[in-house]
C-alpha atoms as a PDB file:
ATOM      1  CA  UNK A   1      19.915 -34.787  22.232  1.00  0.00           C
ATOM      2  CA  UNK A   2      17.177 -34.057  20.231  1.00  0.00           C
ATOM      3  CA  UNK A   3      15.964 -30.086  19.312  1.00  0.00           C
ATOM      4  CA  UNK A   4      12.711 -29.570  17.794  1.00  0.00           C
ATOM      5  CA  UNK A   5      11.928 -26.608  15.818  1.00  0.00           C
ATOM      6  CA  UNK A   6       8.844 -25.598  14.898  1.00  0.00           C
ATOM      7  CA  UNK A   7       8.315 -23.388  11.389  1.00  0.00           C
ATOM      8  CA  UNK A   8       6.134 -20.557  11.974  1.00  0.00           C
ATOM      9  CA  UNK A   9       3.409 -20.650   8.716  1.00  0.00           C
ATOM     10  CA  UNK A  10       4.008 -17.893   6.397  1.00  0.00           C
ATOM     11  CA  UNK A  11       0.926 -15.137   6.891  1.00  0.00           C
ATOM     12  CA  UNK A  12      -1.387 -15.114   3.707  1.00  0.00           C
ATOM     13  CA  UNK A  13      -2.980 -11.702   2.231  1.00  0.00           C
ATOM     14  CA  UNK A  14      -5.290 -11.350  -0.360  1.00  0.00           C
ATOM     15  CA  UNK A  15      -5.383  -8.995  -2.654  1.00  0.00           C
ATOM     16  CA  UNK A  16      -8.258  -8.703  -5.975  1.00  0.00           C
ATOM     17  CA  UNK A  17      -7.330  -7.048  -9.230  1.00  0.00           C
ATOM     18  CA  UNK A  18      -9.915  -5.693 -11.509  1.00  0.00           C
ATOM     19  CA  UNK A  19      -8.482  -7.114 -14.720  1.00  0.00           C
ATOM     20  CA  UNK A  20      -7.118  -9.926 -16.437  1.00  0.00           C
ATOM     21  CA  UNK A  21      -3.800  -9.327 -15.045  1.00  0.00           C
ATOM     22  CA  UNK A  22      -1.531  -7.020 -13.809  1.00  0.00           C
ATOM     23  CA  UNK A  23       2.720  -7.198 -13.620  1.00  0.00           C
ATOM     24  CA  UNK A  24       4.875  -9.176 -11.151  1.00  0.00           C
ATOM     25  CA  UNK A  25       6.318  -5.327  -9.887  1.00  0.00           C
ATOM     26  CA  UNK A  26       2.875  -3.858  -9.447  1.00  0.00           C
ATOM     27  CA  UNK A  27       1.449  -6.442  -7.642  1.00  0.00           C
ATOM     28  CA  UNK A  28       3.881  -6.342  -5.005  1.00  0.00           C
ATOM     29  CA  UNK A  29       3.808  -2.362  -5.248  1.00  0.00           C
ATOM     30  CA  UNK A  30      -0.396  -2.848  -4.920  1.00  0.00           C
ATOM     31  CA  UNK A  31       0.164  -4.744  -1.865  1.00  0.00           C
ATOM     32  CA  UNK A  32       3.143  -2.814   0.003  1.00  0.00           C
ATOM     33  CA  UNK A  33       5.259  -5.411  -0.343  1.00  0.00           C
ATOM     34  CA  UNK A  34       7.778  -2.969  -2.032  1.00  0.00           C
ATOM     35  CA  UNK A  35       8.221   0.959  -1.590  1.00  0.00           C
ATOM     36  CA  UNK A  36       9.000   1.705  -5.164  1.00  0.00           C
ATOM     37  CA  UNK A  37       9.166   0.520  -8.861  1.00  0.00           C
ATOM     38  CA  UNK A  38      13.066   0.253  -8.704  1.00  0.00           C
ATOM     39  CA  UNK A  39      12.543  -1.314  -5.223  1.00  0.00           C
ATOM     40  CA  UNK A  40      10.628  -4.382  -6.853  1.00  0.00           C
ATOM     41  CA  UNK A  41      13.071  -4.470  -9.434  1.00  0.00           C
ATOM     42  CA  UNK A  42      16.026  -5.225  -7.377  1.00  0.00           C
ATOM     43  CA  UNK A  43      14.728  -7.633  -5.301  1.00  0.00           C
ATOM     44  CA  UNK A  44      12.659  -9.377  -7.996  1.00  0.00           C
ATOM     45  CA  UNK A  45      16.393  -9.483 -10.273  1.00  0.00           C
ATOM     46  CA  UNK A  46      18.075 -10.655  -7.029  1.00  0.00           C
ATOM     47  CA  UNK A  47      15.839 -13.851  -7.008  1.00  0.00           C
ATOM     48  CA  UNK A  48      14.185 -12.602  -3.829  1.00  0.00           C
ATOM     49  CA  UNK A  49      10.705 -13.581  -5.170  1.00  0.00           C
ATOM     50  CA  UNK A  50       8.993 -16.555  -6.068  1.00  0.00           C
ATOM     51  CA  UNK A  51       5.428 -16.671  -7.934  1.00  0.00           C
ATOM     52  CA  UNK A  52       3.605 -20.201  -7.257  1.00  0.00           C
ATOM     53  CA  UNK A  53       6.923 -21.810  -5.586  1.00  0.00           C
ATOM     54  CA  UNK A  54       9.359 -21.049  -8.394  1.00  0.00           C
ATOM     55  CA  UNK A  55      12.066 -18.179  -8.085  1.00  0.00           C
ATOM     56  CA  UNK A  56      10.687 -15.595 -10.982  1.00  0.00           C
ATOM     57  CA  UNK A  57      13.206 -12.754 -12.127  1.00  0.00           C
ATOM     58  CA  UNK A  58      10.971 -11.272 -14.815  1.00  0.00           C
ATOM     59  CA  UNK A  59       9.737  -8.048 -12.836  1.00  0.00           C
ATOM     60  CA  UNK A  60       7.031  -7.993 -15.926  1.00  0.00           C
ATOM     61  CA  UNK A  61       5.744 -11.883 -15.431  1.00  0.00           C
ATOM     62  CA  UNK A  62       2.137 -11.494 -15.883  1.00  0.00           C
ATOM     63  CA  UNK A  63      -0.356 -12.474 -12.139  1.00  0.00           C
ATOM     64  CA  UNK A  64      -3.443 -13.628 -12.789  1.00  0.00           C
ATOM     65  CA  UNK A  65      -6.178 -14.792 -10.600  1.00  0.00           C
ATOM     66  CA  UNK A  66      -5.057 -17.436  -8.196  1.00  0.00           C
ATOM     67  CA  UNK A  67      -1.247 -16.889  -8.758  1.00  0.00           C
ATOM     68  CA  UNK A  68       0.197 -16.820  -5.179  1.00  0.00           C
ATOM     69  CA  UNK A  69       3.432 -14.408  -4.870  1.00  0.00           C
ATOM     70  CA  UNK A  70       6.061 -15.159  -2.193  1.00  0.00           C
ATOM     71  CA  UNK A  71       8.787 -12.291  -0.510  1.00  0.00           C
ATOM     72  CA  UNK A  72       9.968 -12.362   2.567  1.00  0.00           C
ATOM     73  CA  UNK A  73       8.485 -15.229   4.037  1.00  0.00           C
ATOM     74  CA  UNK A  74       4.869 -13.620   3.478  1.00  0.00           C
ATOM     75  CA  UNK A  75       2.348 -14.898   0.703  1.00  0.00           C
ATOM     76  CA  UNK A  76       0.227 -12.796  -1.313  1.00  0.00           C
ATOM     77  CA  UNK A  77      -2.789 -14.263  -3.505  1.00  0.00           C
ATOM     78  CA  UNK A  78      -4.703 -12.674  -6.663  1.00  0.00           C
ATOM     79  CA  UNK A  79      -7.814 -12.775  -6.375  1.00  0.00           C
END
């Protein structure tokens, strides 16, 4: 017997900053991925995030344009 399973695609949001760059915590803060500073910190120091595929714990890790940010099975894109 054979099951199929079929992987719903992970939703996509974009989301422009104004300069160069801006931290790994207040991007997901900017985009209400998070409720709070200490929020992002936990769950970017529990490995709960990844920034362009790779797990990132450094809650400063600069995003620049095009960097694509990953938590809970949603994507979010600098633009």
């Amino acid at each position: 017997m054979k099951i199929k399973v079929r992987v719903a695609e992970k939703p996509e949001f974009h989301k422009a900053i104004t300069t160069d760059f801006i931290r790994l915590d207040a991007f997901l803060k900017m985009n209400d991925a998070v409720q709070t500073g200490g929020h992002a910190k936990l769950v970017i120091q529990g490995g709960e995030v990844k920034v362009n595929g790779e797990t990132c714990l450094q809650r400063g890790r600069k995003i620049r344009k095009g960097d694509r940010v990953e938590f809970e099975r949603k994507i979010y894109i600098a633009d």
